[in-house]
N, C-alpha and C. Protein backbone atom coordinates (compact mmCIF):
# COMPACT_ATOMS: atom_id res chain seq x y z
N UNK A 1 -7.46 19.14 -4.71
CA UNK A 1 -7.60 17.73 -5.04
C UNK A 1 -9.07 17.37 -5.00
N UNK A 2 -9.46 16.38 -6.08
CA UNK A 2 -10.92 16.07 -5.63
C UNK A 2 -11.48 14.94 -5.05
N UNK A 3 -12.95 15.11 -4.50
CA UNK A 3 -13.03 14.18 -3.83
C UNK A 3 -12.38 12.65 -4.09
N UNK A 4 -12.78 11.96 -5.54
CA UNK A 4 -11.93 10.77 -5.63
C UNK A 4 -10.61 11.21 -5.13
N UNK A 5 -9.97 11.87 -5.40
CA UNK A 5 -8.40 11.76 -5.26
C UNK A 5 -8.63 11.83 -3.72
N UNK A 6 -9.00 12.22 -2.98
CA UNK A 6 -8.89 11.81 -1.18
C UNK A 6 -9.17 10.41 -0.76
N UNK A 7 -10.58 9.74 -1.61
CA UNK A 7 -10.74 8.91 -1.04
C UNK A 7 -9.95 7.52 -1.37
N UNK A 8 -9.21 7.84 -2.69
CA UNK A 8 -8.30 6.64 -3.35
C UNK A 8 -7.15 6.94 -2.24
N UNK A 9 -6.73 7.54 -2.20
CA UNK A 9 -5.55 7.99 -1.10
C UNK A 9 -5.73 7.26 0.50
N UNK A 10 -7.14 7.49 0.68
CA UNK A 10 -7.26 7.22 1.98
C UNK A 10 -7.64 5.81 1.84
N UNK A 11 -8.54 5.09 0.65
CA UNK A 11 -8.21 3.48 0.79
C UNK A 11 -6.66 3.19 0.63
N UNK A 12 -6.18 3.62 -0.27
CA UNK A 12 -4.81 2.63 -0.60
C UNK A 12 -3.82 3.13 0.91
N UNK A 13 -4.21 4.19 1.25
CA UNK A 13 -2.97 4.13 2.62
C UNK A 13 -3.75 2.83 3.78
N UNK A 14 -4.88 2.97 3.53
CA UNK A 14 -5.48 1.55 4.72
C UNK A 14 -5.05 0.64 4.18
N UNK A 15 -5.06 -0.01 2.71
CA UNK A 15 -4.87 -1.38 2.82
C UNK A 15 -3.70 -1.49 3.18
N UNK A 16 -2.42 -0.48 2.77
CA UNK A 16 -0.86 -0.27 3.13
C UNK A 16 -0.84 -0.59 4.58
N UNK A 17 -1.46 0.36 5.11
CA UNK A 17 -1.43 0.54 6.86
C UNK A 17 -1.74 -1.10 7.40
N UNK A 18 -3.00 -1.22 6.79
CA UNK A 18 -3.49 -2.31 7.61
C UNK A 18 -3.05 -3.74 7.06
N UNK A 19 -2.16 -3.47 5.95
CA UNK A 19 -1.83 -4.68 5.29
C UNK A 19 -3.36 -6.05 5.04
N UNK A 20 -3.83 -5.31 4.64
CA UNK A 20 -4.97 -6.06 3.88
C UNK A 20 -4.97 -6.01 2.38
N UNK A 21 -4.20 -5.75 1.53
CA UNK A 21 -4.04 -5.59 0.35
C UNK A 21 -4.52 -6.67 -0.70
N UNK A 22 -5.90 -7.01 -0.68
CA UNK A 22 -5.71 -8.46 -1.49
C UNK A 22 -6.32 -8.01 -2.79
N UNK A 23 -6.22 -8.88 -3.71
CA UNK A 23 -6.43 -7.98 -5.07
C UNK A 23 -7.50 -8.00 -5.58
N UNK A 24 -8.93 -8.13 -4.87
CA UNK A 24 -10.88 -7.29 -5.23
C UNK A 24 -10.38 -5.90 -4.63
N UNK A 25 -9.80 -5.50 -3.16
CA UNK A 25 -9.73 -4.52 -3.08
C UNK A 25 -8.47 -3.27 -3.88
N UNK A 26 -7.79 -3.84 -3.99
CA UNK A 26 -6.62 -3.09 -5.18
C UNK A 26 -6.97 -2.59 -6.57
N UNK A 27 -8.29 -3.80 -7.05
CA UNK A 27 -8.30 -3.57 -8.47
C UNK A 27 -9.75 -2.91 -8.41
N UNK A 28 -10.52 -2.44 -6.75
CA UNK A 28 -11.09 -1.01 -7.03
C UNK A 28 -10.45 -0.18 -6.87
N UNK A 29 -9.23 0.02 -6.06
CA UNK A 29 -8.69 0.96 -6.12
C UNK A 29 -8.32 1.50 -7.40
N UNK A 30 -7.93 1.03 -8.37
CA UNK A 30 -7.36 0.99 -9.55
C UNK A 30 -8.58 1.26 -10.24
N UNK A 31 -9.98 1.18 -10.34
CA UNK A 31 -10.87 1.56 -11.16
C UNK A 31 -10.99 3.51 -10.39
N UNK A 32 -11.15 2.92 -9.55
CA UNK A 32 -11.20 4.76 -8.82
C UNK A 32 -10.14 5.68 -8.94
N UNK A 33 -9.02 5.16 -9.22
CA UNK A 33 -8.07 5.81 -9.62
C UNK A 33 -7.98 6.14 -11.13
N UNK A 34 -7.83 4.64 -11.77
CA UNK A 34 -7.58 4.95 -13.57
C UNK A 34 -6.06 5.17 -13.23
N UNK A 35 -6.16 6.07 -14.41
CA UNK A 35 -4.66 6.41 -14.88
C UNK A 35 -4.24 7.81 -14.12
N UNK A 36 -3.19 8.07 -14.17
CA UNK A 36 -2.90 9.29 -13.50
C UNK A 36 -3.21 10.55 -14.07
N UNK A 37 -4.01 10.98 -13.00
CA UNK A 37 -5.13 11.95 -12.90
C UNK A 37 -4.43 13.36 -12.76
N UNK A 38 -4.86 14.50 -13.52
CA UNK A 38 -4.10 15.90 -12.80
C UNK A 38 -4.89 16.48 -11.85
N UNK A 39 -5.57 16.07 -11.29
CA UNK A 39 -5.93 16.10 -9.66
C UNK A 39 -5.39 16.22 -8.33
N UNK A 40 -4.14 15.01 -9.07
CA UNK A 40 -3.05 14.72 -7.85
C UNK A 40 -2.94 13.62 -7.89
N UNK A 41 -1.90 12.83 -7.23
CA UNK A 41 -1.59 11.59 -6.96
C UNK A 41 -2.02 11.03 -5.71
N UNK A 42 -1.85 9.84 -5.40
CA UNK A 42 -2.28 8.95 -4.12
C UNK A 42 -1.59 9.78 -3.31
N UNK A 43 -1.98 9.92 -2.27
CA UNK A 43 -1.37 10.30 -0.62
C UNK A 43 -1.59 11.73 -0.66
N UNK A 44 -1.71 12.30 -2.10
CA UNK A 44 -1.95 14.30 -1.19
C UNK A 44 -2.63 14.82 -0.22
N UNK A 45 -3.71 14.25 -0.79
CA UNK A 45 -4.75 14.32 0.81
C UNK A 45 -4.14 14.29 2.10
N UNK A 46 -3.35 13.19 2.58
CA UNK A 46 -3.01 12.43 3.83
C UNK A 46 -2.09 13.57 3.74
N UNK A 47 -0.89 13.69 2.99
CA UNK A 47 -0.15 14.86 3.19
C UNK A 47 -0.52 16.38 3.42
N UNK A 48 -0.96 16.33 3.12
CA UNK A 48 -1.81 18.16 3.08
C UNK A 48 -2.38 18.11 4.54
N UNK A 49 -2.77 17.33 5.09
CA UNK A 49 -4.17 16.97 6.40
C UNK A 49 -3.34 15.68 7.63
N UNK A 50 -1.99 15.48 7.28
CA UNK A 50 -1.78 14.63 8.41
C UNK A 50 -1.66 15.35 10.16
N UNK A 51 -1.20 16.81 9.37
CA UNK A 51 -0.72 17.64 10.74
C UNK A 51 -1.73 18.25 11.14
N UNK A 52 -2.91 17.97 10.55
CA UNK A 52 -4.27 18.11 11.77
C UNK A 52 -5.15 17.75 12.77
N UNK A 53 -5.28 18.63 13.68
CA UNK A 53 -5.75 17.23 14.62
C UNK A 53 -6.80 16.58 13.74
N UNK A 54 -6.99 15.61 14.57
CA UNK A 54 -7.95 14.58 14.29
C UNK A 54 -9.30 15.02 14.03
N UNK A 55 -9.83 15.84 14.95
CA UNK A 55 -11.45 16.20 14.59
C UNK A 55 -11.78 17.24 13.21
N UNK A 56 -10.69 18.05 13.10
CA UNK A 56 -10.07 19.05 11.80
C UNK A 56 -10.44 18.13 10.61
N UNK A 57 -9.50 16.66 10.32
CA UNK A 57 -9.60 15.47 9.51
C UNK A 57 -10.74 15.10 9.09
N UNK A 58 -11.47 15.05 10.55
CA UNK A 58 -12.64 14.45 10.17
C UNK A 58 -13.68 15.53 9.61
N UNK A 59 -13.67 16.58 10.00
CA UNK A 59 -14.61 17.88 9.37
C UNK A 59 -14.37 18.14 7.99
N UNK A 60 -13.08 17.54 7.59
CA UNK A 60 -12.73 17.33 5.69
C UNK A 60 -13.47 16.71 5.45
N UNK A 61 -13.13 15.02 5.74
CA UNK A 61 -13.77 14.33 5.32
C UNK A 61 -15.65 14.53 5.45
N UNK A 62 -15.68 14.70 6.39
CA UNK A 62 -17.76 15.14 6.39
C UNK A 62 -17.61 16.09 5.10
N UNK A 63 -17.22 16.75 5.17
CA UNK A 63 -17.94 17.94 3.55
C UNK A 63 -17.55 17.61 2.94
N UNK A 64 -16.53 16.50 2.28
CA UNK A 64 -16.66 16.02 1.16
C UNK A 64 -17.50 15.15 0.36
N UNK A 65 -18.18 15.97 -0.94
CA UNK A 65 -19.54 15.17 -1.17
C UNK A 65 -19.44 13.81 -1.83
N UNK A 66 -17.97 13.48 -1.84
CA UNK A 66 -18.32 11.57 -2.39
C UNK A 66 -17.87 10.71 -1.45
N UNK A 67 -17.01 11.25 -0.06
CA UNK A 67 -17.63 10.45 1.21
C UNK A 67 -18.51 10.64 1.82
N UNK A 68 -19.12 11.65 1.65
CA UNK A 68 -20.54 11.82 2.04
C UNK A 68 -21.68 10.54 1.23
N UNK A 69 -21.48 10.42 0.08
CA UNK A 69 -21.74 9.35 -0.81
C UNK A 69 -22.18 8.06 -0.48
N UNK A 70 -20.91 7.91 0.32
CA UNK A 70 -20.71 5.86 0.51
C UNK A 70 -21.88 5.62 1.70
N UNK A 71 -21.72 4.43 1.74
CA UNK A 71 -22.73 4.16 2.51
C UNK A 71 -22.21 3.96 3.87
N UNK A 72 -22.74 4.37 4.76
CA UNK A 72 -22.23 4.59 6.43
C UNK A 72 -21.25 3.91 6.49
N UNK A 73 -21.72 2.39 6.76
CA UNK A 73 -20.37 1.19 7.13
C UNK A 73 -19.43 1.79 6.30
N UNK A 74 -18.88 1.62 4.99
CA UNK A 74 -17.82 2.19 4.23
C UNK A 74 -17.09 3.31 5.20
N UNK A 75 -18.04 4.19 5.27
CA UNK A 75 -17.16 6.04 5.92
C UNK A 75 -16.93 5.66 7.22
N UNK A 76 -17.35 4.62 8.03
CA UNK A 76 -16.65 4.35 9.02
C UNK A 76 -15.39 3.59 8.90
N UNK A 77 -15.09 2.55 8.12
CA UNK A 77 -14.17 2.10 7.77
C UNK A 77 -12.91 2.84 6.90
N UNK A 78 -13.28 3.55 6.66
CA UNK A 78 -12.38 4.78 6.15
C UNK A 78 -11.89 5.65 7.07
N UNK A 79 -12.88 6.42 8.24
CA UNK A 79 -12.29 6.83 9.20
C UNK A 79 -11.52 6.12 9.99
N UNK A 80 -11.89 4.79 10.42
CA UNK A 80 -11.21 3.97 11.32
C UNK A 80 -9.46 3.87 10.26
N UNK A 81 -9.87 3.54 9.39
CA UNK A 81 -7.97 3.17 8.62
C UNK A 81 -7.46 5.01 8.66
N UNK A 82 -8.01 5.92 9.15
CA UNK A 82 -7.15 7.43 9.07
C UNK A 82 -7.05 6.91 10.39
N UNK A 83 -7.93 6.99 11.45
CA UNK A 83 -7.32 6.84 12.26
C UNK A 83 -6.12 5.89 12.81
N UNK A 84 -6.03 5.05 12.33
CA UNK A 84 -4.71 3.63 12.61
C UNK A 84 -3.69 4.47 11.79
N UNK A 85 -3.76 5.04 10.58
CA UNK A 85 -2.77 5.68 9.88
C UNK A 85 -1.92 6.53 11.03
N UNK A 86 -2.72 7.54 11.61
CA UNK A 86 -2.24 9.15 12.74
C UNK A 86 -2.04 7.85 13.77
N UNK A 87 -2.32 6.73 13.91
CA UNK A 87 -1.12 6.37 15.37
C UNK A 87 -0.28 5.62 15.04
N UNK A 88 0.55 5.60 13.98
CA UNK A 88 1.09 5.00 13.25
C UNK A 88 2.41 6.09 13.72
N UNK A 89 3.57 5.84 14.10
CA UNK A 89 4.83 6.67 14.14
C UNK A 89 5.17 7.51 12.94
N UNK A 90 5.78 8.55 12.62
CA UNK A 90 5.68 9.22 11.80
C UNK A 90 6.73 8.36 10.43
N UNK A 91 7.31 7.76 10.95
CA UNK A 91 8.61 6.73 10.32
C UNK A 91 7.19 5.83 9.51
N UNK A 92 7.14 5.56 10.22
CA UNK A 92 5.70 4.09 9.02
C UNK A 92 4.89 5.22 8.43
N UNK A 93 4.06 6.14 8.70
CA UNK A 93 3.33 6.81 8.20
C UNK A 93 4.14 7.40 6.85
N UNK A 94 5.59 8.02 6.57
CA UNK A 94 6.53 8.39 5.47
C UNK A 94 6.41 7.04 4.54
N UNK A 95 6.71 5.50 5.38
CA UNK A 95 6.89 4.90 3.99
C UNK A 95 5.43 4.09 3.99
N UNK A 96 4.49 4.42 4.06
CA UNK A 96 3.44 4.40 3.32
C UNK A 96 3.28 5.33 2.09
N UNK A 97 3.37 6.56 2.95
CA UNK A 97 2.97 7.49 1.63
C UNK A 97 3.80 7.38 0.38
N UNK A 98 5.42 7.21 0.63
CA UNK A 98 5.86 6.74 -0.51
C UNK A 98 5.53 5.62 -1.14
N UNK A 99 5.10 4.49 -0.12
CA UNK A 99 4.89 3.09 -1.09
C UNK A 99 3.77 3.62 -2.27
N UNK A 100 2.59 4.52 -1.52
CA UNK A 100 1.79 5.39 -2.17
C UNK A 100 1.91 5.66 -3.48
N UNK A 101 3.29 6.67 -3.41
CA UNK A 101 3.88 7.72 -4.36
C UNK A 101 3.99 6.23 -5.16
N UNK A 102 4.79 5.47 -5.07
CA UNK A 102 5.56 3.96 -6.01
C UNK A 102 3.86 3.26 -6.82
N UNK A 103 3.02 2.73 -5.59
CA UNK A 103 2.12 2.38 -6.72
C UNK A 103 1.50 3.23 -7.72
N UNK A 104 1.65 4.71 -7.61
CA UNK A 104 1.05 5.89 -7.82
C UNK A 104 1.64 5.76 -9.71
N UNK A 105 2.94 5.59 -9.72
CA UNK A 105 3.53 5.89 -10.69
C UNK A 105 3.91 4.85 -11.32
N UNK A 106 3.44 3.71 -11.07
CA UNK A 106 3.25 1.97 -12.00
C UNK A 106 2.27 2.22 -13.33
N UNK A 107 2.56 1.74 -14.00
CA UNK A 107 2.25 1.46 -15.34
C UNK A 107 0.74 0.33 -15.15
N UNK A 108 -0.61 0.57 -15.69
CA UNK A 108 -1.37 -0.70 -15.81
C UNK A 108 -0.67 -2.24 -15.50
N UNK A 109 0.04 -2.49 -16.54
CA UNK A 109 0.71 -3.70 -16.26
C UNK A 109 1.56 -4.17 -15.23
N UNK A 110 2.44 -3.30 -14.40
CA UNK A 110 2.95 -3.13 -12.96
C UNK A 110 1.59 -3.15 -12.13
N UNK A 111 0.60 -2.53 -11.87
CA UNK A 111 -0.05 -2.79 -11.13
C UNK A 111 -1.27 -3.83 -11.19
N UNK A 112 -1.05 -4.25 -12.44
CA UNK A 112 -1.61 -6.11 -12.17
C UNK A 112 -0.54 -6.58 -11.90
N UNK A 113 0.17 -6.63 -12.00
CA UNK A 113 1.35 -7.10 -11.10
C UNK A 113 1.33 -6.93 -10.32
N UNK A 114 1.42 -6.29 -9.36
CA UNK A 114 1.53 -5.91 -7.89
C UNK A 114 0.11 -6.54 -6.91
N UNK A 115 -0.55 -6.27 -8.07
CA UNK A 115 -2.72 -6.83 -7.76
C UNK A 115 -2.14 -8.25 -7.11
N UNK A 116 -1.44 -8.88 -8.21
CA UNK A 116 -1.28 -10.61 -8.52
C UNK A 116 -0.31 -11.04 -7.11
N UNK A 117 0.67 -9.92 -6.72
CA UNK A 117 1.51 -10.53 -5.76
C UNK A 117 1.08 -10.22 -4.31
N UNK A 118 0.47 -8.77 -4.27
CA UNK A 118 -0.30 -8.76 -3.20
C UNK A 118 -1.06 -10.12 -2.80
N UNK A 119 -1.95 -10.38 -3.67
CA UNK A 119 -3.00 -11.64 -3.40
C UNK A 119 -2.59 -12.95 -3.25
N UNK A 120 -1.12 -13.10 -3.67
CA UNK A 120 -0.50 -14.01 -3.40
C UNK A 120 0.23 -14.23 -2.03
N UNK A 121 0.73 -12.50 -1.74
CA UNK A 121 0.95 -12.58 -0.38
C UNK A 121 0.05 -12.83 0.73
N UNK A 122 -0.80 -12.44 0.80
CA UNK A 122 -2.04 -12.74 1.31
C UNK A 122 -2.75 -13.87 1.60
N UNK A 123 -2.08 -14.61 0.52
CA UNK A 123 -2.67 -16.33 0.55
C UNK A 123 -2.11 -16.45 1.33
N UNK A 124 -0.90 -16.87 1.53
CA UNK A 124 0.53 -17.19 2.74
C UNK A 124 -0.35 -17.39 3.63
N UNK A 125 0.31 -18.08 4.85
CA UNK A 125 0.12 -18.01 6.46
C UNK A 125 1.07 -16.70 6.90
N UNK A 126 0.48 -16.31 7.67
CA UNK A 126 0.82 -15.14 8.81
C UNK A 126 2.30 -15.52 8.88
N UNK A 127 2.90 -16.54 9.67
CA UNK A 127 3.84 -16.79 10.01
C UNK A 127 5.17 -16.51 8.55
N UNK A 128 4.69 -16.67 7.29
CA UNK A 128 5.22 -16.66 6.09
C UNK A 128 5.40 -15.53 5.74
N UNK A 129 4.15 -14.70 5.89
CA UNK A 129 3.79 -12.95 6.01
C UNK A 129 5.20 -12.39 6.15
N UNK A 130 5.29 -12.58 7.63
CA UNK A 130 6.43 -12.25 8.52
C UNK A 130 7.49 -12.21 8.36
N UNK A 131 7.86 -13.58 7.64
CA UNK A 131 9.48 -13.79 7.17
C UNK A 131 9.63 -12.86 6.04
N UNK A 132 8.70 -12.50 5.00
CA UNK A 132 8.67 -12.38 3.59
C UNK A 132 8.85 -10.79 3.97
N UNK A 133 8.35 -9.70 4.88
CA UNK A 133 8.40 -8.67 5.29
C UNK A 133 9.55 -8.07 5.34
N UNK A 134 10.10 -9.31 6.29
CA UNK A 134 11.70 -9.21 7.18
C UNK A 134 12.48 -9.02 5.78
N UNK A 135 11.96 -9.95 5.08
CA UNK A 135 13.18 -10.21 4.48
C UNK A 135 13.12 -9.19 2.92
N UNK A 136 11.99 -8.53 3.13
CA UNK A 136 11.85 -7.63 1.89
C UNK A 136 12.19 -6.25 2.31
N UNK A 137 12.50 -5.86 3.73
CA UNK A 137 12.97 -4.84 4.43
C UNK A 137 14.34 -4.76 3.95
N UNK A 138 15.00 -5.87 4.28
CA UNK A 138 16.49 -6.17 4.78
C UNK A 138 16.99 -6.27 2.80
N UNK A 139 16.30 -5.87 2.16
CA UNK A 139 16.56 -6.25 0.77
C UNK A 139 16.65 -4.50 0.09
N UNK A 140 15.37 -3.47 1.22
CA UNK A 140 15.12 -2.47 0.37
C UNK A 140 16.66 -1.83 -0.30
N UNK A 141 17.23 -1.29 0.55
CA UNK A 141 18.80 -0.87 -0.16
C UNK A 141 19.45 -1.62 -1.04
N UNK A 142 19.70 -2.61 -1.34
CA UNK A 142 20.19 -3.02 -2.36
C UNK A 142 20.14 -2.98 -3.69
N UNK A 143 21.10 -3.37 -4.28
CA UNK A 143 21.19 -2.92 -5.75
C UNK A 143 20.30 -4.02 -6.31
N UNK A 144 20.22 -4.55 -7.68
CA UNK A 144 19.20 -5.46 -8.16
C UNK A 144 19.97 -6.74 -8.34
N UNK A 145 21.07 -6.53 -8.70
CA UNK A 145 22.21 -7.84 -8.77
C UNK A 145 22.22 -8.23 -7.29
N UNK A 146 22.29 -7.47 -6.23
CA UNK A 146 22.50 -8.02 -5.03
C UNK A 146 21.69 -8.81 -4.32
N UNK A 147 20.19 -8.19 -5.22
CA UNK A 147 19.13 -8.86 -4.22
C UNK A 147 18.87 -10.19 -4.80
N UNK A 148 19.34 -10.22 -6.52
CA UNK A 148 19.24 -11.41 -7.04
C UNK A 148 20.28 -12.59 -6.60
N UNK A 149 21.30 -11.89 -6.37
CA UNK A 149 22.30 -12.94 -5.58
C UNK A 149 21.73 -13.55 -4.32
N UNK A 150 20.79 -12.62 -3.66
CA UNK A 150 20.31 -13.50 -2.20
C UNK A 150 19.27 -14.00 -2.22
N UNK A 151 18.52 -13.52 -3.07
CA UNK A 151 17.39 -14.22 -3.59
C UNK A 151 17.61 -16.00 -3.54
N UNK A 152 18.55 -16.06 -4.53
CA UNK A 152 19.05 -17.12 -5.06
C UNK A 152 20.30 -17.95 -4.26
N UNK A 153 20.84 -17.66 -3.37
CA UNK A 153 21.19 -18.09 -2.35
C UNK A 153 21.06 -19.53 -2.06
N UNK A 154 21.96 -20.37 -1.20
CA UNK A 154 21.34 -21.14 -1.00
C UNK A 154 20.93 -21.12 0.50
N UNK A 155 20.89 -19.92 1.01
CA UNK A 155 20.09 -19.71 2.54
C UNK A 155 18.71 -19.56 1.97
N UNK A 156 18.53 -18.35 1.13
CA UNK A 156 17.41 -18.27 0.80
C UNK A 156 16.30 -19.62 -0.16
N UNK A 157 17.61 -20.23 -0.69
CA UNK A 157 16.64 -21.50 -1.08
C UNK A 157 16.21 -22.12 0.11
N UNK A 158 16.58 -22.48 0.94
CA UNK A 158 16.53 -23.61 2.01
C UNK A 158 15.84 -22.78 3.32
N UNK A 159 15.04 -21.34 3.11
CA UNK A 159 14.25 -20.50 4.01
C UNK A 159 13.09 -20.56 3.40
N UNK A 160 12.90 -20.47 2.01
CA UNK A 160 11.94 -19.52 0.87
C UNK A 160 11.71 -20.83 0.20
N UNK A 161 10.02 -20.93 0.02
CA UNK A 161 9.67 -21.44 -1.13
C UNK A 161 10.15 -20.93 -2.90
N UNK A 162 9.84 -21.70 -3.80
CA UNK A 162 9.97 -20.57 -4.18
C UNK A 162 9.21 -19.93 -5.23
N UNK A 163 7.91 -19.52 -4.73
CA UNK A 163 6.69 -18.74 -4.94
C UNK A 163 7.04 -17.71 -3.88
N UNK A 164 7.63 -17.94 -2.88
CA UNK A 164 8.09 -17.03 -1.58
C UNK A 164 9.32 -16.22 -2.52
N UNK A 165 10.07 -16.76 -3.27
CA UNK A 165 11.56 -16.24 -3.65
C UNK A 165 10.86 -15.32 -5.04
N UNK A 166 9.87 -15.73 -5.48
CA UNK A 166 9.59 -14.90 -6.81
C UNK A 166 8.99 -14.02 -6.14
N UNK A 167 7.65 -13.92 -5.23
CA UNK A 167 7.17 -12.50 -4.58
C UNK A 167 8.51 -11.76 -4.30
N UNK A 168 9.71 -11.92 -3.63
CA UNK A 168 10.27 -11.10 -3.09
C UNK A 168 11.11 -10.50 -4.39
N UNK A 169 11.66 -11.47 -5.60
CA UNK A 169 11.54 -10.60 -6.55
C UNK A 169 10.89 -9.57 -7.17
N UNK A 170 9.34 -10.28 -7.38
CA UNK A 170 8.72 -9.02 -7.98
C UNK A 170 8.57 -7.89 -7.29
N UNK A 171 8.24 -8.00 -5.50
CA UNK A 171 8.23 -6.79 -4.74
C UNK A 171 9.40 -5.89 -5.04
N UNK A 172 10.60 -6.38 -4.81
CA UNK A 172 11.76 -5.53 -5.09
C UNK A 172 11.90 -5.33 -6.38
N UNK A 173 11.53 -5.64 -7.76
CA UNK A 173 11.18 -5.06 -8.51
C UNK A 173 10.77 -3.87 -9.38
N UNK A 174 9.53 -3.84 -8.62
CA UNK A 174 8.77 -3.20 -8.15
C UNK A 174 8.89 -1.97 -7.39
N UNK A 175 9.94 -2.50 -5.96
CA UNK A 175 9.84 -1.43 -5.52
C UNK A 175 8.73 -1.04 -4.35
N UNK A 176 7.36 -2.37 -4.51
CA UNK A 176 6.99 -2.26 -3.82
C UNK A 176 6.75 -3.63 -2.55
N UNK A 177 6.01 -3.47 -1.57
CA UNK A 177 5.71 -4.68 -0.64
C UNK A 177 4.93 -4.65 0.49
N UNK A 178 4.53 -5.54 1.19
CA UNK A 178 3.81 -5.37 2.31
C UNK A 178 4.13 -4.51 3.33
N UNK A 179 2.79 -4.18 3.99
CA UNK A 179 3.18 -3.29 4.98
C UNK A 179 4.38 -4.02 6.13
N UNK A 180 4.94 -2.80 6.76
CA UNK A 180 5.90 -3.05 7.74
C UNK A 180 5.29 -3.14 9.07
């Protein structure tokens, strides 16, 4: 894999991880990425290198010459989101990498989409965050009729704005959503 392909991997699992996803940082991700690359997809890196210790990780990352590249602050902030990633339970660490794999395989237009709802989620208050999480968890299994039935609800009217009720559409959509 090459260097871009580690370091797109290792931003998009931080903003996942750290749920900072707002859409200046998504739509570099998306210039550093492009289109799908035969390099590899988002997360190989993290996969190939999660079952190493930590100082192993970091001796990748040093010889690689386009994190070697960035400018200090950056490669610390990159190490710091691997590190929050490895103390992350192995359960959250899997559905990152898939959320990974999901934005990995969006179409341009899906992922201005996703740019647009991220940043929308993000606007929210914390407390809104929270519900919208819960309630995009408790949605993942379902079929698409089902989620549109609760969507549309009248619990969910009388819980959910509904700029709150369309994010949780497009996330499930999608397929994708905020971190857990």
């Amino acid at each position: 894999m090459s260097a871009r392909g580690i370091l797109a991997g290792l931003v998009v699992v931080a903003l996942l991880a750290a749920g900072t996803a707002n859409g200046q940082r998504l739509r570099s991700i998306q210039q550093g990425q492009g289109q799908r690359r035969a390099e590899g997809r988002p997360g190989d890196w993290l996969r190939k290198n999660r079952n190493l210790p930590p100082a192993e990780q970091q001796r990748a990352l040093e010889r690689d010459p386009a994190f070697r590249s960035l400018p200090p602050q950056r490669q610390q902030q990159l190490q710091q989101r691997l590190e929050h990633f490895n103390s992350l339970p192995p359960e959250q660490q899997n559905r990152i990498l898939q959320r990974m794999d999901t934005f990995g395989r969006l179409n341009p237009e899906q992922r201005q989409h996703a740019r647009d709802m991220f940043s929308q989620f993000r606007s929210l208050p914390p407390d809104r965050q929270i519900m919208l999480r819960r309630a995009f968890r408790g949605m993942h299994d379902m079929s698409p009729a089902e989620r549109q039935r609760l969507v549309d609800s009248p619990a969910y009217r009388s819980t959910f704005t509904d700029q709150e009720r369309n994010l949780l559409r497009g996330m499930t959509d999608l397929n994708v959503g905020p971190a857990h």
